[in-house]
PDB file of N, CA and C in Angstrom:
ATOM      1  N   UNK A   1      10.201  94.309-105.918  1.00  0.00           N
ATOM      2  CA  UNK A   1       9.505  94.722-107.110  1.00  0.00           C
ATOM      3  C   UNK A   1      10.421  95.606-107.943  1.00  0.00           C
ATOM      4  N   UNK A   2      10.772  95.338-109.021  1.00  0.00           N
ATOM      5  CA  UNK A   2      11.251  95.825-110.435  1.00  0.00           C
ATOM      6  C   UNK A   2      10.578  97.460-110.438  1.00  0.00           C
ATOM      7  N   UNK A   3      11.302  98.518-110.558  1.00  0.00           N
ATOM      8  CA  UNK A   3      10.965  99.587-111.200  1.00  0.00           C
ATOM      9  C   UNK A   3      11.749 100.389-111.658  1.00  0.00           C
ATOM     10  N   UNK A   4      11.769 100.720-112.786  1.00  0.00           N
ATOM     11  CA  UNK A   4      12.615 101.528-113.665  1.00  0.00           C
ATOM     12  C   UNK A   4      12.095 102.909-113.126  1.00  0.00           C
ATOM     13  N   UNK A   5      13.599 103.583-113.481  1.00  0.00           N
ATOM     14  CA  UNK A   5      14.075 104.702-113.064  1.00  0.00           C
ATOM     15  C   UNK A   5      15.071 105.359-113.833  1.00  0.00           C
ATOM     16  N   UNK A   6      14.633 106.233-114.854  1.00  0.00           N
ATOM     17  CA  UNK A   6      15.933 106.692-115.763  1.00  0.00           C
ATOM     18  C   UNK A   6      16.015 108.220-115.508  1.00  0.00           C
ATOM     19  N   UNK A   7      15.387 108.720-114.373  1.00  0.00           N
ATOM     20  CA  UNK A   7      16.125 110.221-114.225  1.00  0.00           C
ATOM     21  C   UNK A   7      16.534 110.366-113.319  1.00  0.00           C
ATOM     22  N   UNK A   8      17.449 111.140-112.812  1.00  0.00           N
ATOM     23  CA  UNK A   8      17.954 111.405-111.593  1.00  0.00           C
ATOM     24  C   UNK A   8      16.867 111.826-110.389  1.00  0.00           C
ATOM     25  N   UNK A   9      15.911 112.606-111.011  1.00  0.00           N
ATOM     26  CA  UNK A   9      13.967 112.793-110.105  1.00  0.00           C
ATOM     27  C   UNK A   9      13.665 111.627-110.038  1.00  0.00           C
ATOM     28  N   UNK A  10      13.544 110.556-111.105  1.00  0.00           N
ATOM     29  CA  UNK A  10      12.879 108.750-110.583  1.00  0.00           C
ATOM     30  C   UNK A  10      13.684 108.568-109.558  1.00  0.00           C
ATOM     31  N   UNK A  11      14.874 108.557-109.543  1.00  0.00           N
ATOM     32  CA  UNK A  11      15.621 107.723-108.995  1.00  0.00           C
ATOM     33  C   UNK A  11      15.253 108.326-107.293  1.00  0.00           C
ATOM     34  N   UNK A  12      15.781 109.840-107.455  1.00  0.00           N
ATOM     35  CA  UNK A  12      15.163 110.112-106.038  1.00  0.00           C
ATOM     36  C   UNK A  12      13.857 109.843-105.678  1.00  0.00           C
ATOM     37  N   UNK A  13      12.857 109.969-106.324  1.00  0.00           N
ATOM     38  CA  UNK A  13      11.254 109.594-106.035  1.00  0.00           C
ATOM     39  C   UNK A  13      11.657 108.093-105.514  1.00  0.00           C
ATOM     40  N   UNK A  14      12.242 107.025-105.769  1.00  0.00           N
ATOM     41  CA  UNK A  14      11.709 105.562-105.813  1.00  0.00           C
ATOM     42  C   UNK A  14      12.756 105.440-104.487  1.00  0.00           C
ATOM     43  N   UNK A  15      14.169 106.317-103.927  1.00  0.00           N
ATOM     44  CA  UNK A  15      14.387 105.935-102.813  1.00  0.00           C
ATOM     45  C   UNK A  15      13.937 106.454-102.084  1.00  0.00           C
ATOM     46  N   UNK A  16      13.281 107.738-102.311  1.00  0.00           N
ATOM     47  CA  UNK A  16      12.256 108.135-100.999  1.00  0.00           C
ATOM     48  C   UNK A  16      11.220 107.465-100.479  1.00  0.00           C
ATOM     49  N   UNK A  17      10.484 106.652-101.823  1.00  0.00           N
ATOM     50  CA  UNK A  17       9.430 105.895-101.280  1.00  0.00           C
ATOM     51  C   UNK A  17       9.710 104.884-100.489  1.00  0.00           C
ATOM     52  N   UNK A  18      10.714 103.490-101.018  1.00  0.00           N
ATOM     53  CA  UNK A  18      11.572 102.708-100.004  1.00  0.00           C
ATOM     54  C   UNK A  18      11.991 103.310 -98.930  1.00  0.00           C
ATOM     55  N   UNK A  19      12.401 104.385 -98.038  1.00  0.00           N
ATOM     56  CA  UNK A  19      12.679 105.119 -97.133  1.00  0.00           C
ATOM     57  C   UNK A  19      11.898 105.333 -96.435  1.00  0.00           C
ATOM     58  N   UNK A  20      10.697 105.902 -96.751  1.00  0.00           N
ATOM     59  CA  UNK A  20       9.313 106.012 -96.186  1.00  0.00           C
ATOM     60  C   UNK A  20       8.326 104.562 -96.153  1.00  0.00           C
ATOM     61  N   UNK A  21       8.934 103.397 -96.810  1.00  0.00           N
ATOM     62  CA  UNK A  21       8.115 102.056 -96.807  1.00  0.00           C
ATOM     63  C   UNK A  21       8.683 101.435 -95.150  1.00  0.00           C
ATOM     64  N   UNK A  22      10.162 102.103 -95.561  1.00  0.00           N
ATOM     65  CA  UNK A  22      11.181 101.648 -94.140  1.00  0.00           C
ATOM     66  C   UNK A  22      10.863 102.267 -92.963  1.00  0.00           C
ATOM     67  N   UNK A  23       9.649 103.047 -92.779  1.00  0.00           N
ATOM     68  CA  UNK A  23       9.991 103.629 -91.930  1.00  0.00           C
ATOM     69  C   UNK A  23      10.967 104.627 -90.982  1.00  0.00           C
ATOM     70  N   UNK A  24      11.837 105.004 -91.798  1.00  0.00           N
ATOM     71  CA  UNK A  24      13.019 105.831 -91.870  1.00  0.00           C
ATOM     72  C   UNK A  24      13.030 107.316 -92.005  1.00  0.00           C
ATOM     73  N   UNK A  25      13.446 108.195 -91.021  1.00  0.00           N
ATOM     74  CA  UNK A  25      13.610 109.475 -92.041  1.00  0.00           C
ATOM     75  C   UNK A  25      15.002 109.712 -92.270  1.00  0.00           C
ATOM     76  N   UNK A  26      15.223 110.689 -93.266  1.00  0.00           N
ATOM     77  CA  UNK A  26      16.287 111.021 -93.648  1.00  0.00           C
ATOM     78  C   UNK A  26      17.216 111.063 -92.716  1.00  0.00           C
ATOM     79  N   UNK A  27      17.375 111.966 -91.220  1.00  0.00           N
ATOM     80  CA  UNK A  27      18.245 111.621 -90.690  1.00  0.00           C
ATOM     81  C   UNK A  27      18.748 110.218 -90.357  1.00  0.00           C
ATOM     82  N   UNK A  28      18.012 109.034 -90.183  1.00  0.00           N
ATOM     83  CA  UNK A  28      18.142 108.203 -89.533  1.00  0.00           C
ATOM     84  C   UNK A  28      19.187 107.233 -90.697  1.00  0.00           C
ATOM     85  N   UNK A  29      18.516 107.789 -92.094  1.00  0.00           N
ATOM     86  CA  UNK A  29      19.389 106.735 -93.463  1.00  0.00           C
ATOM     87  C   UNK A  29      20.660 107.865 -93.066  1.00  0.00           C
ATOM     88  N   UNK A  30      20.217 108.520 -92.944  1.00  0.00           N
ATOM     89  CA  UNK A  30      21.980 109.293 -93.388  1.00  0.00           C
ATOM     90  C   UNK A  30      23.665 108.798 -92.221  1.00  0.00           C
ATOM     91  N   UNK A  31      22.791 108.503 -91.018  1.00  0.00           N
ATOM     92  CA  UNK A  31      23.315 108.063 -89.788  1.00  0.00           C
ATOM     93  C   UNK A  31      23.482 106.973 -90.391  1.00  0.00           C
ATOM     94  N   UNK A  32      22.914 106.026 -90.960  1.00  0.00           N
ATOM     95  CA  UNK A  32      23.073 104.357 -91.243  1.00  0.00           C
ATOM     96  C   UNK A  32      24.105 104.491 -92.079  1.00  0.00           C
ATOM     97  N   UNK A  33      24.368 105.293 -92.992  1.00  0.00           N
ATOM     98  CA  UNK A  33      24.606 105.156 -94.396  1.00  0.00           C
ATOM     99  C   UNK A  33      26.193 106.373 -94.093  1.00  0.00           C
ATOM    100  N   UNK A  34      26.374 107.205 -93.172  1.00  0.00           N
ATOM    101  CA  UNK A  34      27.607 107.832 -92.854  1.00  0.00           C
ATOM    102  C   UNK A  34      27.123 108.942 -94.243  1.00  0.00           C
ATOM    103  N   UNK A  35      26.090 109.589 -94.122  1.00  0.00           N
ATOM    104  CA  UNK A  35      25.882 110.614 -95.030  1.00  0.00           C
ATOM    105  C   UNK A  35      25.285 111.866 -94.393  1.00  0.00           C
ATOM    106  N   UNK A  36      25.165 113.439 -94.233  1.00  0.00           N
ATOM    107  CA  UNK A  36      24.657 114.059 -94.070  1.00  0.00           C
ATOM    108  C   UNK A  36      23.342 113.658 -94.443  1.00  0.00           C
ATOM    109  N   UNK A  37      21.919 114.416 -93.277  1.00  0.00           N
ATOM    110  CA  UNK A  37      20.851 114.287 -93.802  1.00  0.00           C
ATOM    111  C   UNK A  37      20.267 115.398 -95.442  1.00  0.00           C
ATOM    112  N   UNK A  38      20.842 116.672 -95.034  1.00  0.00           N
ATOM    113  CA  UNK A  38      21.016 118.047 -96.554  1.00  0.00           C
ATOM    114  C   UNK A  38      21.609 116.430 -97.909  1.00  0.00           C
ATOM    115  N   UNK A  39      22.550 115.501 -97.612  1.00  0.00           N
ATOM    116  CA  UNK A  39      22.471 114.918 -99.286  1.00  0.00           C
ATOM    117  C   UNK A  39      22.331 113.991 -99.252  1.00  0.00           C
ATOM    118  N   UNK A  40      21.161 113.462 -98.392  1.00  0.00           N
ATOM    119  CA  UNK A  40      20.117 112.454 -98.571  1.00  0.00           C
ATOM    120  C   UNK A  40      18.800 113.041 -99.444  1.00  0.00           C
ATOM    121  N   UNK A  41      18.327 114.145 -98.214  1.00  0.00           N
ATOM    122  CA  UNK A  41      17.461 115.057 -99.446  1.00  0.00           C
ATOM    123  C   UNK A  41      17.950 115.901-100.844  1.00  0.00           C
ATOM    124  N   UNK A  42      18.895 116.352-100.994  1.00  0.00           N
ATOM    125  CA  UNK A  42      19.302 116.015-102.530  1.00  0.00           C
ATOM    126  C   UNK A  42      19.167 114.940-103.320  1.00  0.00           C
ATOM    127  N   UNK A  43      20.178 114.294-102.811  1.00  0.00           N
ATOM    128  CA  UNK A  43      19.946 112.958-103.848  1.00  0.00           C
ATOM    129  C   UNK A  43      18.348 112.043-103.873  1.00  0.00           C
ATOM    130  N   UNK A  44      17.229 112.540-102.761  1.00  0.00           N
ATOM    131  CA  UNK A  44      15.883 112.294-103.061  1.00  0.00           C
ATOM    132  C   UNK A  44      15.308 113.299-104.039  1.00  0.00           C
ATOM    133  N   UNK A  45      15.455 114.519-104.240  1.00  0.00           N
ATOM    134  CA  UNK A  45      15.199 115.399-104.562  1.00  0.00           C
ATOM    135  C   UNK A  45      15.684 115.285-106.646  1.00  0.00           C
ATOM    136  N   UNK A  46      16.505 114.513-106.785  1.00  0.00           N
ATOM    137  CA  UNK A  46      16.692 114.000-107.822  1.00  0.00           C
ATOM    138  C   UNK A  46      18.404 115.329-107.826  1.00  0.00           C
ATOM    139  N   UNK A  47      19.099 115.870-107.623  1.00  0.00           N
ATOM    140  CA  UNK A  47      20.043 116.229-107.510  1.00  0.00           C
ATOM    141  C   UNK A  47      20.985 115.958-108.863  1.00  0.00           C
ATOM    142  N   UNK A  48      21.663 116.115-110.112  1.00  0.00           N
ATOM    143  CA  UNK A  48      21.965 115.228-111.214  1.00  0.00           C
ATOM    144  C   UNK A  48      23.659 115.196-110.770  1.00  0.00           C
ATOM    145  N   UNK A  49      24.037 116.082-109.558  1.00  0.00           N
ATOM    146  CA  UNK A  49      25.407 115.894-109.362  1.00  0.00           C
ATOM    147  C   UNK A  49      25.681 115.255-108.213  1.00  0.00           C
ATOM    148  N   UNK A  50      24.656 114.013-107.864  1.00  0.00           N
ATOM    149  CA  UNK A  50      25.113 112.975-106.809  1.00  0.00           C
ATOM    150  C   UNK A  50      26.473 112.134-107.452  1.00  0.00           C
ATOM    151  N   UNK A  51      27.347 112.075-106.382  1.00  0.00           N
ATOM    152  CA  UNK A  51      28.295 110.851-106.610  1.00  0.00           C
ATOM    153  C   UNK A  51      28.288 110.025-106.782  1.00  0.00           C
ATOM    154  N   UNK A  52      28.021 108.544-107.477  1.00  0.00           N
ATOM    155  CA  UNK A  52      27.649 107.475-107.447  1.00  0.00           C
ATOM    156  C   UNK A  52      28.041 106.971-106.392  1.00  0.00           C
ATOM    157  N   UNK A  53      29.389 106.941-105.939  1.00  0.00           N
ATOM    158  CA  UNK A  53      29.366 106.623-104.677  1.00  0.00           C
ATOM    159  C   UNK A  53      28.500 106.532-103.564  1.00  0.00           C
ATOM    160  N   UNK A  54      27.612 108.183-103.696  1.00  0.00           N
ATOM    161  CA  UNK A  54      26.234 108.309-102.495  1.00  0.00           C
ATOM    162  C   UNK A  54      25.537 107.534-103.137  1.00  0.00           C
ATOM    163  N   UNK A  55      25.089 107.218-104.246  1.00  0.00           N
ATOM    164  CA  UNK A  55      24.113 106.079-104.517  1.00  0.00           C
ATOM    165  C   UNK A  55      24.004 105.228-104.007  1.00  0.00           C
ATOM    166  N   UNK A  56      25.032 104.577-104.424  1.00  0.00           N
ATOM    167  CA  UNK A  56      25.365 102.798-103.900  1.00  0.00           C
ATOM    168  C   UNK A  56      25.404 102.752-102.534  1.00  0.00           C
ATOM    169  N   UNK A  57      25.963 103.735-101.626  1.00  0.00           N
ATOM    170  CA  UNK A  57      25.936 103.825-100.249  1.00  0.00           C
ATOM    171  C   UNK A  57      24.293 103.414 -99.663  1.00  0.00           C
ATOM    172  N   UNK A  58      23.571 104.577-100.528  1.00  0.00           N
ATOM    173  CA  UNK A  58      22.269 104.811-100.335  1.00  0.00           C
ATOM    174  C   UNK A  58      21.229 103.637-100.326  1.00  0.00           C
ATOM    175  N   UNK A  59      21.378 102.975-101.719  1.00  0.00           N
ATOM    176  CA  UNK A  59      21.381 101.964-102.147  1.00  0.00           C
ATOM    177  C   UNK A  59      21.303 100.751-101.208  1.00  0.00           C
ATOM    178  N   UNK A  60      22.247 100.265-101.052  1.00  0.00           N
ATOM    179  CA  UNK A  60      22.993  99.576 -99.729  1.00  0.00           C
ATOM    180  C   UNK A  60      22.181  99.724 -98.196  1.00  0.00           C
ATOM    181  N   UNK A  61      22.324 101.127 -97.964  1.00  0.00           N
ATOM    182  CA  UNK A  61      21.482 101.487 -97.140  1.00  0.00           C
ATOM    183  C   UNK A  61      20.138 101.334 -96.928  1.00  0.00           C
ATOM    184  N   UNK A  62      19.106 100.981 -97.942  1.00  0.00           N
ATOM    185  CA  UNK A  62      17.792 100.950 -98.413  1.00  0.00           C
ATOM    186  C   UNK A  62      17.545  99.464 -98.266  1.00  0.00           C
ATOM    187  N   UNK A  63      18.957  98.372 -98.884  1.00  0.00           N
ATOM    188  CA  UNK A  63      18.168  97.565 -98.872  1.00  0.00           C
ATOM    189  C   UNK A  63      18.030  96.802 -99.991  1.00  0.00           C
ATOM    190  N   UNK A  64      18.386  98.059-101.338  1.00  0.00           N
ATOM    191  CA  UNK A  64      18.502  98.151-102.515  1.00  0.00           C
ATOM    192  C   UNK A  64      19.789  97.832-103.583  1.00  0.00           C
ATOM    193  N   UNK A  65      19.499  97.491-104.391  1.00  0.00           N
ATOM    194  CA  UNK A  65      20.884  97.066-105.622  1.00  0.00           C
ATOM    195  C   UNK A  65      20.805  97.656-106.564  1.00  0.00           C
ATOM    196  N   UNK A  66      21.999  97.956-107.652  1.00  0.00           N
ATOM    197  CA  UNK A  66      21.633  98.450-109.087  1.00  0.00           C
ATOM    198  C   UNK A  66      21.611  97.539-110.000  1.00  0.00           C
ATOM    199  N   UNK A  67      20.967  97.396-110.961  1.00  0.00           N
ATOM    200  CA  UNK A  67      20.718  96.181-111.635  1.00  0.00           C
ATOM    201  C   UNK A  67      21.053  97.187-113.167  1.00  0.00           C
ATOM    202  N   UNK A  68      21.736  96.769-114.290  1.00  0.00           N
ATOM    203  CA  UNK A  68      22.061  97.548-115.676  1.00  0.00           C
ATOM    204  C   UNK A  68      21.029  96.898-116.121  1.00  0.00           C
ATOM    205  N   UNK A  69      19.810  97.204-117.066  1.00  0.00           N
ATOM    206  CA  UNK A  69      19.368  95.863-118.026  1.00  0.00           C
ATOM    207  C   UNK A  69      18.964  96.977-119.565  1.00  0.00           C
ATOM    208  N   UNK A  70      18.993  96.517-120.264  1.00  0.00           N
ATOM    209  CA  UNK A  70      17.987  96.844-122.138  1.00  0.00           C
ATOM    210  C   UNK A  70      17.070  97.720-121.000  1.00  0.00           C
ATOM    211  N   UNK A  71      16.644  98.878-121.819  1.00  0.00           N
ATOM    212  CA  UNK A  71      15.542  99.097-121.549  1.00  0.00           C
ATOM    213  C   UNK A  71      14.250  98.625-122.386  1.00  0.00           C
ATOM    214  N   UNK A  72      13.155  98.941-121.456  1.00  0.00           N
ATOM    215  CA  UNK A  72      12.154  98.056-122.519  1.00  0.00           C
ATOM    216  C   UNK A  72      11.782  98.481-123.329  1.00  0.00           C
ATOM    217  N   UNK A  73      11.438  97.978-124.364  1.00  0.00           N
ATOM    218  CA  UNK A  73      10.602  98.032-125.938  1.00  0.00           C
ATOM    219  C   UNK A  73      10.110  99.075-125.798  1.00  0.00           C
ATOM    220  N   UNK A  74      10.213  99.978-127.150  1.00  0.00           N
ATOM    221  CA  UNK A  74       9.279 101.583-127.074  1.00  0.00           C
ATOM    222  C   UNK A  74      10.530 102.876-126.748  1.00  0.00           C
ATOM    223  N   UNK A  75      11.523 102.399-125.942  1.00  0.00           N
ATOM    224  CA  UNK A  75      12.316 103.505-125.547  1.00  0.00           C
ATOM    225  C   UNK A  75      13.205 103.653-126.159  1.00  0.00           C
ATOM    226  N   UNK A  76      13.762 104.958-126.531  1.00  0.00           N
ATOM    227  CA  UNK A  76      14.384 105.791-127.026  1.00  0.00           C
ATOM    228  C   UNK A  76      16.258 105.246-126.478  1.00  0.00           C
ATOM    229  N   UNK A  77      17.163 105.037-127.409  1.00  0.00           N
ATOM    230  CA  UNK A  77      18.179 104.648-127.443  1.00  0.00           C
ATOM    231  C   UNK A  77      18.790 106.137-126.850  1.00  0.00           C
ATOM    232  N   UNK A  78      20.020 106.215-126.169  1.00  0.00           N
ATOM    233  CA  UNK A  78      20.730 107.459-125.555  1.00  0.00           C
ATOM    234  C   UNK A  78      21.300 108.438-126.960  1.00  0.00           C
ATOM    235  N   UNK A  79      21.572 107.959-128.092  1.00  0.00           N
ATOM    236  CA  UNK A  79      21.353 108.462-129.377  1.00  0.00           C
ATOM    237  C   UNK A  79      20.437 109.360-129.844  1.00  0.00           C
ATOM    238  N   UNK A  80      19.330 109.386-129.431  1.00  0.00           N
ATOM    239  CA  UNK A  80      18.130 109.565-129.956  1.00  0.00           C
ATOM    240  C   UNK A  80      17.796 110.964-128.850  1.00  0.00           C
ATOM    241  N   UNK A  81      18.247 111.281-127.062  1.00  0.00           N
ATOM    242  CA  UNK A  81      17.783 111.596-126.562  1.00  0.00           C
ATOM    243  C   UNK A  81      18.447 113.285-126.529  1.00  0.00           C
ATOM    244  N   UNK A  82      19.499 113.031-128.062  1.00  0.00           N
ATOM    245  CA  UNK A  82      20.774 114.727-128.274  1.00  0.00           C
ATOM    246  C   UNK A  82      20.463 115.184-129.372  1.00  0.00           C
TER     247      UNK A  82
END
């Protein structure tokens, strides 16, 4: 299922929930994923100075991909948000 995520808080909210769908706790992704469990809960926690690197790890780890797309109709261009 498709869900947008444009803050660094979505982003942590939506892999915590996949995490918790997985049955997983943090230690156990962080062991999978070669990450401390302290920046697993950051980067759930919405953290804005995750590495992308921990993302995609995370990502990966979950199960999960990053997909770029338009955002949808109604939203505010990155122009608009300074």
């Amino acid at each position: 299922m498709d869900q947008p995520a444009r803050t660094p808080r979505q982003i942590g909210a939506a892999l915590k929930r996949r995490r918790k769908l997985l049955g997983m706790s943090q230690d156990k992704l962080g062991t999978r994923v070669r990450l401390r469990q302290a920046t697993i809960s950051k980067l759930e926690a919405g953290d804005p100075g995750t590495k992308l690197s921990t993302l995609l790890d995370t990502l990966a780890g979950l199960g999960l991909e990053l997909v770029i797309r338009e955002r949808s109709s109604g939203q505010p261009d990155i122009e608009d948000l300074f």
